[in-house]
N, C-alpha and C. Protein backbone atom coordinates (compact mmCIF):
# COMPACT_ATOMS: atom_id res chain seq x y z
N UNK A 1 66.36 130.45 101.82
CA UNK A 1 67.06 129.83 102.92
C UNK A 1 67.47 130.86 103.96
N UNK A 2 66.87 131.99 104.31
CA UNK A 2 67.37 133.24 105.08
C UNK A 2 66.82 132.67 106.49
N UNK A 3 65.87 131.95 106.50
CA UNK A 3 65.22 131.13 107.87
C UNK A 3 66.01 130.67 108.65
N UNK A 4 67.33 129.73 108.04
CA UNK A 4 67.70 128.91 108.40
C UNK A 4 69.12 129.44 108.67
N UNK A 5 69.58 128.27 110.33
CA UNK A 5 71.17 129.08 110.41
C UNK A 5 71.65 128.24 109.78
N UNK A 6 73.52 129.29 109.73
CA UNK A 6 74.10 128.83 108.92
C UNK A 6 74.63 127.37 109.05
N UNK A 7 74.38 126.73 110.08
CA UNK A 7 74.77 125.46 110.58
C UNK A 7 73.90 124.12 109.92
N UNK A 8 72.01 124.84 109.38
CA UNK A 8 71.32 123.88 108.68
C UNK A 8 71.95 124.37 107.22
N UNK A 9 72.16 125.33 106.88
CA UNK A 9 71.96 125.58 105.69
C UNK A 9 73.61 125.06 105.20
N UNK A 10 74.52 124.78 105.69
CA UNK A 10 75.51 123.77 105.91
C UNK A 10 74.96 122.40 105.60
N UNK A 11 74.62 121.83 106.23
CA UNK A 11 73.68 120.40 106.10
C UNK A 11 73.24 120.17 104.79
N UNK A 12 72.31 121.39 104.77
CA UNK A 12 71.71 120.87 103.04
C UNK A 12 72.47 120.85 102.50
N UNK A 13 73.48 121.84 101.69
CA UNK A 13 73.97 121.82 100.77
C UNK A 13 75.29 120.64 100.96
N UNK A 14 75.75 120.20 101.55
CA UNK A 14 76.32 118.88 102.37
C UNK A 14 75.27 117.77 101.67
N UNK A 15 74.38 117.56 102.15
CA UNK A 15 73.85 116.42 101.97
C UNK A 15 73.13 116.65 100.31
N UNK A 16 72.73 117.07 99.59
CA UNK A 16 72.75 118.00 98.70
C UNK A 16 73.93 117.52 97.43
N UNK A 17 74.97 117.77 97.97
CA UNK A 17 76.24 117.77 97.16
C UNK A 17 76.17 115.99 96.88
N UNK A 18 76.10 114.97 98.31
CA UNK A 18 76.54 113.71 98.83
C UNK A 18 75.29 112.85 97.51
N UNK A 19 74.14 113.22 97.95
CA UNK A 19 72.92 113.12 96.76
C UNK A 19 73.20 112.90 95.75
N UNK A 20 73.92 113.91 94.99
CA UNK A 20 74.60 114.05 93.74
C UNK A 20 75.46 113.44 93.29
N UNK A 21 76.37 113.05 94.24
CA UNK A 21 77.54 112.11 94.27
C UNK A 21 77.06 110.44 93.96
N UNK A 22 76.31 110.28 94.71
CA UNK A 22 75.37 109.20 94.98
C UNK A 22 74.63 108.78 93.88
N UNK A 23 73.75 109.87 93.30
CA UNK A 23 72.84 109.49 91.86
C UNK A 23 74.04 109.31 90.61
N UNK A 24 75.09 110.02 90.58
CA UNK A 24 76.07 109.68 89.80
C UNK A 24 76.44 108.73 89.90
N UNK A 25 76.72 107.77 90.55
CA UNK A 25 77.77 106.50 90.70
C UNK A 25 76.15 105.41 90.38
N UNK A 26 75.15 105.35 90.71
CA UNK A 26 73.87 104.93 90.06
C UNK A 26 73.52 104.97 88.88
N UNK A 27 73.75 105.85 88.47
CA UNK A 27 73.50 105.92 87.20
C UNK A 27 74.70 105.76 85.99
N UNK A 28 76.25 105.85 86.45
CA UNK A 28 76.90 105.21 85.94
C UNK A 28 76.76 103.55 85.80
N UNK A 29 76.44 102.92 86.75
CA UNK A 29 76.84 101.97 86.99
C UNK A 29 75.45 100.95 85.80
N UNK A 30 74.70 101.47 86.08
CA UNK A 30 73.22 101.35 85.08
C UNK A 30 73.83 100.96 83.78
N UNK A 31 74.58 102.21 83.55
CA UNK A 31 75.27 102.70 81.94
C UNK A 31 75.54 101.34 81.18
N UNK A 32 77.29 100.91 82.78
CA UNK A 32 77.54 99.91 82.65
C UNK A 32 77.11 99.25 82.59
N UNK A 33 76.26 98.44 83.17
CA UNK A 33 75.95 97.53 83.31
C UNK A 33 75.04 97.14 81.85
N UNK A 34 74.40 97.90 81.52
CA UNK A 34 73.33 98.10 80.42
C UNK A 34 74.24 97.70 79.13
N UNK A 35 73.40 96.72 78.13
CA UNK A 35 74.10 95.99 77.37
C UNK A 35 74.51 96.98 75.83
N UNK A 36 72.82 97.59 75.93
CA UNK A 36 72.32 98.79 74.96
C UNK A 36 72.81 100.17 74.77
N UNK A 37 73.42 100.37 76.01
CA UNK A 37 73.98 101.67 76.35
C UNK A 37 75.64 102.01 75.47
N UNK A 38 75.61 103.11 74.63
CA UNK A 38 76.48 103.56 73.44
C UNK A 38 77.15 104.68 74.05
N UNK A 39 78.33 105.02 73.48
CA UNK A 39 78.74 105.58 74.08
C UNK A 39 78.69 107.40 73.82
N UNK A 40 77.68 107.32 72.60
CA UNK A 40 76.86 108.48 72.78
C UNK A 40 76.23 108.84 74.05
N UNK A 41 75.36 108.15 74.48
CA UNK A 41 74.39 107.76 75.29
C UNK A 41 74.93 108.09 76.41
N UNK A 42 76.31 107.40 76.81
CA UNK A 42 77.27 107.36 78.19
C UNK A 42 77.40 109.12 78.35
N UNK A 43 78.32 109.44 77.38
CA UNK A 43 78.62 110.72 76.94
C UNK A 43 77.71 111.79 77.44
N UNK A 44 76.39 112.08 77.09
CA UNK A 44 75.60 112.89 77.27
C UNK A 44 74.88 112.60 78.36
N UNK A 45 74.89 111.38 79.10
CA UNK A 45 74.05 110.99 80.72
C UNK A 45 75.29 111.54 81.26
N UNK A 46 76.72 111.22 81.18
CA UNK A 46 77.64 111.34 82.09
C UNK A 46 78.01 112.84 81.72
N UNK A 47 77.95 113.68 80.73
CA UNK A 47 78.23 115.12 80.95
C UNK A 47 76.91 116.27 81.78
N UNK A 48 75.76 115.42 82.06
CA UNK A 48 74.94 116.10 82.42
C UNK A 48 75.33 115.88 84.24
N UNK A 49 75.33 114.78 84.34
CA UNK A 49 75.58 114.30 85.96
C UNK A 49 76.76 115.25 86.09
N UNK A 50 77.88 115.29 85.57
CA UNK A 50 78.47 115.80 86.30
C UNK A 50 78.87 117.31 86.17
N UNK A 51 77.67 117.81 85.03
CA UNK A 51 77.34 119.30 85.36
C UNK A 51 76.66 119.66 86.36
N UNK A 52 75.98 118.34 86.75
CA UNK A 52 75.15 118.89 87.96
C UNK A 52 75.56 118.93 89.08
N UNK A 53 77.06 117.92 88.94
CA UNK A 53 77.71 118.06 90.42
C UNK A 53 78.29 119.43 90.55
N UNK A 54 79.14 119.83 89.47
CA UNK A 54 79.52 120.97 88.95
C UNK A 54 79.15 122.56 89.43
N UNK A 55 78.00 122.21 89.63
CA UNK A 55 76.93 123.73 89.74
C UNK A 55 76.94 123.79 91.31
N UNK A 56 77.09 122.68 91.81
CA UNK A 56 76.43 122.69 93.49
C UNK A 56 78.13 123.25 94.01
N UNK A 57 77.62 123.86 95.32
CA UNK A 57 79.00 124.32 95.94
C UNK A 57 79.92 123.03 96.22
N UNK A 58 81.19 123.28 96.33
CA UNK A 58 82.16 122.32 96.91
C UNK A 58 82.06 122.11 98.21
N UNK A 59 82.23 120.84 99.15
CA UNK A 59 82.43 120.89 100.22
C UNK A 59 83.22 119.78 100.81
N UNK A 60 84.08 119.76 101.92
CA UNK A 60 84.54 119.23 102.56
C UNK A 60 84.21 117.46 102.90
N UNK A 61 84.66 116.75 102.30
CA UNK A 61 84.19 115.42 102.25
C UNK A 61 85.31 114.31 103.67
N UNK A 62 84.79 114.49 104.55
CA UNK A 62 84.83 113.70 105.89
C UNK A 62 85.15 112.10 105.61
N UNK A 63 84.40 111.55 104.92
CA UNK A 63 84.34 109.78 104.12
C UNK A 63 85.31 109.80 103.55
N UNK A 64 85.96 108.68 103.75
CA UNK A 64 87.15 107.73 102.87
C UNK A 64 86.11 107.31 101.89
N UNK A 65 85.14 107.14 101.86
CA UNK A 65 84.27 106.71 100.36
C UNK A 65 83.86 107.91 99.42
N UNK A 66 83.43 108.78 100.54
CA UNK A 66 82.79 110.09 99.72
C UNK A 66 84.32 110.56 99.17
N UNK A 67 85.20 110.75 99.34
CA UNK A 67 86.17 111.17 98.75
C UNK A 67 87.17 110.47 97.58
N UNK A 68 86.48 109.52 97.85
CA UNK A 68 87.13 108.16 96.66
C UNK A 68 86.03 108.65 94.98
N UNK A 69 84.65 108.59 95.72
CA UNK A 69 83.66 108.86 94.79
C UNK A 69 83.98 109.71 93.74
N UNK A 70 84.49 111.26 94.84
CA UNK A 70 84.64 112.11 93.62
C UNK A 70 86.27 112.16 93.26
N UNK A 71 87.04 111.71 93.56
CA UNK A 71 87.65 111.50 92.53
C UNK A 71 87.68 110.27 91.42
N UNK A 72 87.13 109.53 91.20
CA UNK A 72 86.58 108.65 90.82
C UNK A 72 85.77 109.33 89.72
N UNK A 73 85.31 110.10 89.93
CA UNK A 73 84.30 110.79 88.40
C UNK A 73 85.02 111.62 88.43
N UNK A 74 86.22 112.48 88.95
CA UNK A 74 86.69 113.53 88.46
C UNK A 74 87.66 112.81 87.01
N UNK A 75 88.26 111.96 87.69
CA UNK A 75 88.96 111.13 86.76
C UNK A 75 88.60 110.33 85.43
N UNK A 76 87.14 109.84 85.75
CA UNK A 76 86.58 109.28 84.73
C UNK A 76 86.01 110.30 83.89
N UNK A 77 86.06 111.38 83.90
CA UNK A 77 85.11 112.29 83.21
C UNK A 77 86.28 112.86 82.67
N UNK A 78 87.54 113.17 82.95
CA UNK A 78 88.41 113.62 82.41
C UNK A 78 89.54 112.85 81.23
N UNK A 79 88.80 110.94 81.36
CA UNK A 79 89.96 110.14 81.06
C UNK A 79 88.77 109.96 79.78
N UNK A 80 87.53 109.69 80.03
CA UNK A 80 86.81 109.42 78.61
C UNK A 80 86.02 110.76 78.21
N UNK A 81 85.67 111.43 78.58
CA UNK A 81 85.34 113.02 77.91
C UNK A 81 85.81 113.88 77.42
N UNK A 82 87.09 114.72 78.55
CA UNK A 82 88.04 115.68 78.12
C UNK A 82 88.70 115.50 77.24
N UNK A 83 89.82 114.51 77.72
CA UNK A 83 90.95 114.19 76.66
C UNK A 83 90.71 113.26 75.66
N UNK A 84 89.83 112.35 75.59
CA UNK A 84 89.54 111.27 74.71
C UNK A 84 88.19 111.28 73.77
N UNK A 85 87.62 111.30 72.58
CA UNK A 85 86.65 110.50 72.33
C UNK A 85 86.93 108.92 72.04
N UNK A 86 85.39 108.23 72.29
CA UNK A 86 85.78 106.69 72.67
C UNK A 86 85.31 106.14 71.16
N UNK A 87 85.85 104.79 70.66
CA UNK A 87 85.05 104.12 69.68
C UNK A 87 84.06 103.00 70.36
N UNK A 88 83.07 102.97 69.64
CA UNK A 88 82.06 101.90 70.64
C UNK A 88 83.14 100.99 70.52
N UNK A 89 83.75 100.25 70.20
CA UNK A 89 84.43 98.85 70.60
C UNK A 89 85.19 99.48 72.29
N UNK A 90 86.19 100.67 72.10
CA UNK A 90 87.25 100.68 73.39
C UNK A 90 86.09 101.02 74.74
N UNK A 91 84.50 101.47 74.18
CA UNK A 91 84.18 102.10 75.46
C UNK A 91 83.03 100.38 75.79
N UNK A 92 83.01 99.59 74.78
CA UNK A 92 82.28 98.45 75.63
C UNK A 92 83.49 97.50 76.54
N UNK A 93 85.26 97.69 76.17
CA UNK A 93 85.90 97.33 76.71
C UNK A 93 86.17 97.88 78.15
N UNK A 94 85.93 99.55 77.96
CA UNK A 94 85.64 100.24 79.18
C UNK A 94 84.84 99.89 80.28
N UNK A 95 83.66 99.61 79.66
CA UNK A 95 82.72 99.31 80.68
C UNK A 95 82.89 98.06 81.59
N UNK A 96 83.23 96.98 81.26
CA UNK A 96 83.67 96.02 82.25
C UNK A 96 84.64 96.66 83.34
N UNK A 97 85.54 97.00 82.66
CA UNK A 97 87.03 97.57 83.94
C UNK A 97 85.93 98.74 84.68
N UNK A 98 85.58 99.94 84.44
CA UNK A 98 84.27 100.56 84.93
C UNK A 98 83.77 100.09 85.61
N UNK A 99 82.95 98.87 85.22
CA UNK A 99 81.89 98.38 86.61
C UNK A 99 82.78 97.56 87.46
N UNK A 100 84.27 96.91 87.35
CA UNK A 100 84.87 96.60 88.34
C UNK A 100 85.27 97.99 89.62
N UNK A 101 85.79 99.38 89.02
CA UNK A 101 86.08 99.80 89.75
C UNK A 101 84.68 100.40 90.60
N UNK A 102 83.57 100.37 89.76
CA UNK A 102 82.22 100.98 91.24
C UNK A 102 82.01 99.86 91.95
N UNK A 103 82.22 98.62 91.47
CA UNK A 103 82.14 98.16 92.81
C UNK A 103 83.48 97.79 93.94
N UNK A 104 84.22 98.22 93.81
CA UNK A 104 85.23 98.43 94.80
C UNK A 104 84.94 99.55 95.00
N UNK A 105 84.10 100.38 94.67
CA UNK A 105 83.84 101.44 95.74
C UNK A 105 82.87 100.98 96.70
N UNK A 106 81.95 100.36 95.79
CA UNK A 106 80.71 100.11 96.93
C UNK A 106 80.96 99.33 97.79
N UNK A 107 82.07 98.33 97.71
CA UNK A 107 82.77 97.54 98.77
C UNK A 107 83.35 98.70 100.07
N UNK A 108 83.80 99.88 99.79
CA UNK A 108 84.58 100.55 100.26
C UNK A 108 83.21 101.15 101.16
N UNK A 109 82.72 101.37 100.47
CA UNK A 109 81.17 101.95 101.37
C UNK A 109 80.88 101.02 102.35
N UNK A 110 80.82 99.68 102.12
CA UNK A 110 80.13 98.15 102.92
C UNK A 110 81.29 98.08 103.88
N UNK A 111 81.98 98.52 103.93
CA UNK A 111 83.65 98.04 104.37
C UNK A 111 83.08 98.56 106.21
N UNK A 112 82.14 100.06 106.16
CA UNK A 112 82.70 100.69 107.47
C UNK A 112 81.20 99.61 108.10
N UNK A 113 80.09 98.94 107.52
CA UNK A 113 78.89 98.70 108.14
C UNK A 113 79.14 97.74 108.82
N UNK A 114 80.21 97.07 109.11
CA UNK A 114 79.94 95.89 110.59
C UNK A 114 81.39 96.04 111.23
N UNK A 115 81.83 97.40 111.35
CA UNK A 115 83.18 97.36 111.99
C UNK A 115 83.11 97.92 113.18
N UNK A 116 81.94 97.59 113.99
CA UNK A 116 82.11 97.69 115.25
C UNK A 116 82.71 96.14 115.96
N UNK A 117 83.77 96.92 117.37
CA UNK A 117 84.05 95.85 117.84
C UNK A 117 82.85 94.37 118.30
N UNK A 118 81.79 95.19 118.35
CA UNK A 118 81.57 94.19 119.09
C UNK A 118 80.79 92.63 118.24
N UNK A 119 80.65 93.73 117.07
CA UNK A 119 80.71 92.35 115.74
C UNK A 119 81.51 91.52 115.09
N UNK A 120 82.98 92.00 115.97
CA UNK A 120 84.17 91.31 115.31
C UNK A 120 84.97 90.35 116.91
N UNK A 121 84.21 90.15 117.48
CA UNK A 121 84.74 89.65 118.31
C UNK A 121 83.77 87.83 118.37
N UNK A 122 85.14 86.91 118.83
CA UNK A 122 84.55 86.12 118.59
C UNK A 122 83.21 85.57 119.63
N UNK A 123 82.73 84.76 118.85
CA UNK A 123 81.41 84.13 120.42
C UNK A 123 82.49 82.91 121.20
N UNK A 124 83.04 82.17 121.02
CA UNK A 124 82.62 81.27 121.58
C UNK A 124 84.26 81.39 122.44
């Protein structure tokens, strides 16, 4: 990356980081949603994702969503990984409350796509 100024090479690792953020909340939500999915299974998909967020530099998150996101897995990774192991019964109870809160994120994402004035104004 010596090609590039520091203003692209900003960008990538920005968009880069957002990627990561992004395939995580996807592939959680899979987890959830997935009938088959143990919480072995959860465990070792969700400690890898978020080694991988882990490794990439930190950066400055601008979004009321992008910043919900990661704390959102900072929290979940700390509430069923760190401090807890789960029994399959508490983590299939998990998973419902789980897939309620990604999608109030993804609501939170949908929230900014028609808030221009001029879609909120009436016609008639």
């Amino acid at each position: 990356m010596k090609n590039f100024s520091p203003k692209q090479q900003e960008k990538y690792k920005r968009q880069k980081y957002i990627r990561a953020l992004s395939k995580s909340t996807k592939n959680l939500f899979k987890l959830f949603r997935s009938q088959e999915s143990s919480y072995e299974c959860y465990k070792k998909r969700f400690s890898k994702l978020k080694e991988d967020i882990d490794n990439l530099e930190k950066i400055h998150l601008n979004s009321e969503y992008l910043r919900a996101v990661d704390t959102y897995l900072k929290q979940l990774y700390k509430k069923t990984i760190q401090e807890q192991t789960l029994t399959e019964q508490q983590f299939q109870e998990l998973k419902s409350i789980e897939l309620s809160n990604l999608n109030r994120l993804q609501k939170l994402k949908n929230q900014k796509k028609y808030s221009k004035e001029k879609y909120r104004k009436d016609i008639f």
